[in-house]
N, C-alpha and C. Protein backbone atom coordinates (compact mmCIF):
# COMPACT_ATOMS: atom_id res chain seq x y z
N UNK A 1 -10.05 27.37 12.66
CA UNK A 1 -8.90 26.76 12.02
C UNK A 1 -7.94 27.87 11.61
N UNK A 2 -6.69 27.91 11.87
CA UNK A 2 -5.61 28.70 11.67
C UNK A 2 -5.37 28.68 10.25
N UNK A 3 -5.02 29.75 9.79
CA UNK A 3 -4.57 30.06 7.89
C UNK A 3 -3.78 29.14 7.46
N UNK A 4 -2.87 28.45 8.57
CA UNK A 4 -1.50 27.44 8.07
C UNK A 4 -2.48 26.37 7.48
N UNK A 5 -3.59 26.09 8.47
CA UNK A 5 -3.73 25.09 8.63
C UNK A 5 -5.05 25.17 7.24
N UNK A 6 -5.62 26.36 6.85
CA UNK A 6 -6.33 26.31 5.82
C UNK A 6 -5.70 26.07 4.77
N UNK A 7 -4.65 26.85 4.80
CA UNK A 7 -3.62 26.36 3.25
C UNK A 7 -2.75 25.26 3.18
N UNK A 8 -2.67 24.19 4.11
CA UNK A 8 -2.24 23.38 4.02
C UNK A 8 -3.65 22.19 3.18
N UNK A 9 -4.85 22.01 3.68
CA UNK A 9 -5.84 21.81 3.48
C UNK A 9 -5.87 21.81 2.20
N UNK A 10 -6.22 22.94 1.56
CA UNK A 10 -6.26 23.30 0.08
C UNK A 10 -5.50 22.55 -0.54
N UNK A 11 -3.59 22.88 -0.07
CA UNK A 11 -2.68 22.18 -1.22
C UNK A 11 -2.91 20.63 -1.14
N UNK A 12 -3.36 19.99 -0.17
CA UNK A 12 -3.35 18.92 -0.22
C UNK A 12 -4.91 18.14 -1.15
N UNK A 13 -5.60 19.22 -1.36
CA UNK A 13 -6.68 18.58 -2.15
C UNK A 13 -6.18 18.91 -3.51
N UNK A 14 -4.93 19.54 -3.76
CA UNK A 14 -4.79 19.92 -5.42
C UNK A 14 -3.98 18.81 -5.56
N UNK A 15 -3.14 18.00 -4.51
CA UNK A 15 -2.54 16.78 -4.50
C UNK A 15 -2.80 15.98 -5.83
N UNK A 16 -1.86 15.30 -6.54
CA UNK A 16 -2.26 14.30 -7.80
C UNK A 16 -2.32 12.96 -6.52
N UNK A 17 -3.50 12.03 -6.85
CA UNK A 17 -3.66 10.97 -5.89
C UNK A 17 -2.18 10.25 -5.85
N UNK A 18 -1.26 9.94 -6.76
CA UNK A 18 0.12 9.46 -6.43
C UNK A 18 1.22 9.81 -5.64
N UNK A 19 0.62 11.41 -4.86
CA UNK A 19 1.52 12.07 -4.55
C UNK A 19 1.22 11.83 -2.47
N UNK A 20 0.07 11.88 -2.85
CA UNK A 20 -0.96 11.68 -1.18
C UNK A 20 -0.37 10.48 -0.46
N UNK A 21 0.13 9.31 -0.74
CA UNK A 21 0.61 8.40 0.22
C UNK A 21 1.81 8.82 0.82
N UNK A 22 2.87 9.12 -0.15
CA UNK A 22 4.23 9.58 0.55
C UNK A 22 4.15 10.74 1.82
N UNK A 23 2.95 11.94 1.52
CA UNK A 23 2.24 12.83 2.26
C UNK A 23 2.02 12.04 3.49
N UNK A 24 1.07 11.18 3.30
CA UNK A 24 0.68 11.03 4.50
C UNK A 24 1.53 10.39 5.67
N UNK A 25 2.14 9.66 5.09
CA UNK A 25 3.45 8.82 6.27
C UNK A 25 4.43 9.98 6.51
N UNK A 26 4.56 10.92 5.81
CA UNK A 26 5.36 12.21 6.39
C UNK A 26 4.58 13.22 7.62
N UNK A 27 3.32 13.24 7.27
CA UNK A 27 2.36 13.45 8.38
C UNK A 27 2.41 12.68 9.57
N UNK A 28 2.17 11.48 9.25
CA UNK A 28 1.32 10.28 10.75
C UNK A 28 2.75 10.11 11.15
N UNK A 29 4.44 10.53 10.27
CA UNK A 29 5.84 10.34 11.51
C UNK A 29 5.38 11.35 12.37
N UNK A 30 4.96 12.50 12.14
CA UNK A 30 5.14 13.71 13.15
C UNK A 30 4.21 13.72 14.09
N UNK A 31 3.43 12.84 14.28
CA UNK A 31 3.11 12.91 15.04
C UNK A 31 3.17 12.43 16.57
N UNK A 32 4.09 11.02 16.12
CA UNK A 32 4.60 10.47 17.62
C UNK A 32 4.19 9.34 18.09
N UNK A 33 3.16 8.85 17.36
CA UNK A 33 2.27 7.88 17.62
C UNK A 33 2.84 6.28 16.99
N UNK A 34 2.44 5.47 18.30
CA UNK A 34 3.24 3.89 17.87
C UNK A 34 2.31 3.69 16.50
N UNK A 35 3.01 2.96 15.59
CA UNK A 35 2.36 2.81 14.86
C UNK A 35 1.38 1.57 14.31
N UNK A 36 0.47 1.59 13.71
CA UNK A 36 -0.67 0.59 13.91
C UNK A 36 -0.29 -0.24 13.72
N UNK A 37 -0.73 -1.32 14.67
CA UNK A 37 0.24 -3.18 14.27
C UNK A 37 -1.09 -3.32 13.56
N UNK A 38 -0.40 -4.31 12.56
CA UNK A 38 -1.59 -4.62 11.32
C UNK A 38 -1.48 -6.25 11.33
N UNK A 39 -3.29 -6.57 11.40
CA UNK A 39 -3.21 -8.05 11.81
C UNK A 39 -3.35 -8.68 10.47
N UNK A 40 -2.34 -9.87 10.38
CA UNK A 40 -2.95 -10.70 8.50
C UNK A 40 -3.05 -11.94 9.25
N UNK A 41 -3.97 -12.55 9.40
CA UNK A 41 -4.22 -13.84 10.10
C UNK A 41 -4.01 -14.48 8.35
N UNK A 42 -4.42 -14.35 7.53
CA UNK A 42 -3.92 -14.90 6.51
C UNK A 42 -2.87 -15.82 5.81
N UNK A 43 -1.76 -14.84 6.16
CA UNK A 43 -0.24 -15.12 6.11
C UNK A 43 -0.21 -16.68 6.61
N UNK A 44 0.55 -17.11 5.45
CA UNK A 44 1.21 -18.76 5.50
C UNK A 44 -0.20 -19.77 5.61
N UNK A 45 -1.03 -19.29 4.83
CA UNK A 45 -2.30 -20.48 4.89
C UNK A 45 -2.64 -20.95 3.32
N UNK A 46 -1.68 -20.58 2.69
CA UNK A 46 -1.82 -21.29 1.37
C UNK A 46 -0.87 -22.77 1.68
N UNK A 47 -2.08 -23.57 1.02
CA UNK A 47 -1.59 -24.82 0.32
C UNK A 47 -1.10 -24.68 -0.85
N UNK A 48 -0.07 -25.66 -1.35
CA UNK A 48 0.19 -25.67 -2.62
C UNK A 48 1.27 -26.94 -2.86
N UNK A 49 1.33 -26.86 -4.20
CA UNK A 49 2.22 -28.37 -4.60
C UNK A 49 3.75 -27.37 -3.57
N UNK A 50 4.79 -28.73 -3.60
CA UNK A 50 6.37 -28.04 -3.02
C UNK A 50 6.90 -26.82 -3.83
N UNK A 51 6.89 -27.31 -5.64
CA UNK A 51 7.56 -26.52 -6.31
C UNK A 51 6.64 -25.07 -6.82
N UNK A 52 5.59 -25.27 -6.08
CA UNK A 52 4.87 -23.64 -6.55
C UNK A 52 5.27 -22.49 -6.10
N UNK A 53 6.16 -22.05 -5.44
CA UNK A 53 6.82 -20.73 -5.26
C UNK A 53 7.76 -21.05 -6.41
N UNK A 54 9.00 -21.86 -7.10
CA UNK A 54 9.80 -22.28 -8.33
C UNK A 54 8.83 -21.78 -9.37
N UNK A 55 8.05 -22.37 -9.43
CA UNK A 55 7.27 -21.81 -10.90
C UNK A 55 5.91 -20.94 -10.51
N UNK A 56 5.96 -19.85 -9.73
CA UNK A 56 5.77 -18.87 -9.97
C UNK A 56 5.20 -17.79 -10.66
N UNK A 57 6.68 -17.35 -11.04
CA UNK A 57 6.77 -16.62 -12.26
C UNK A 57 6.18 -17.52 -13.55
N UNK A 58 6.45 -18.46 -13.62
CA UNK A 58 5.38 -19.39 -15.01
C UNK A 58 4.61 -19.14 -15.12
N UNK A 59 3.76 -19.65 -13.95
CA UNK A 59 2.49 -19.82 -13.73
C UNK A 59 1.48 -18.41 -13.91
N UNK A 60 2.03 -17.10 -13.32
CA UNK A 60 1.49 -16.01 -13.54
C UNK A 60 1.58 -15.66 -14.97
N UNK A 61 2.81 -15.83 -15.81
CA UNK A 61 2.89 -15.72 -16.59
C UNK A 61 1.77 -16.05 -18.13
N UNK A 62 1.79 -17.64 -17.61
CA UNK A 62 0.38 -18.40 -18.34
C UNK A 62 -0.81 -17.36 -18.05
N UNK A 63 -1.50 -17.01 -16.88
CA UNK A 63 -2.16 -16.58 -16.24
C UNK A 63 -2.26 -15.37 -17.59
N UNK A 64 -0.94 -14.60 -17.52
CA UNK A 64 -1.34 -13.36 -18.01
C UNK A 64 -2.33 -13.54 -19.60
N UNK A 65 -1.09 -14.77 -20.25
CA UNK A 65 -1.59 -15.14 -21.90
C UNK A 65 -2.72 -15.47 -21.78
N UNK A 66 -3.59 -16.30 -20.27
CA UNK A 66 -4.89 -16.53 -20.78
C UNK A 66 -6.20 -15.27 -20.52
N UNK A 67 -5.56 -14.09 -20.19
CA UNK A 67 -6.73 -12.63 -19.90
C UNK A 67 -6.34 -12.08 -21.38
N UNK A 68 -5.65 -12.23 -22.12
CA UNK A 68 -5.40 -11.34 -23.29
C UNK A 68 -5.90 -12.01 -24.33
């Protein structure tokens, strides 16, 4: 392993973990590579009453008053 490549190594383990994501997508651009299609088979399979995206914000809200 080349010295660049040792001291790059290092600084990136003194990294604060908040700092490592922005890092890494500055990394994985340079490299050239299509980037990973990401599957959510998930997406759009909630049921719910019509007005539950409208109240929302309520609803989480309640949510919060009843964990505290």
């Amino acid at each position: 392993m080349s010295v660049m490549r040792e001291e790059l190594h290092h600084l990136v383990d003194r990294l604060p973990e908040e700092k490592v994501a922005p890092l890494l997508r500055l990394v994985k651009d340079q490299l050239d590579e299509p980037p990973a299609v990401r599957d959510l088979p998930f997406i759009g399979l909630l049921a719910a009453e019509p007005d539950f995206a409208e109240r929302s914000e309520e609803i989480l809200k309640s949510e919060d008053n009843h964990c505290l």
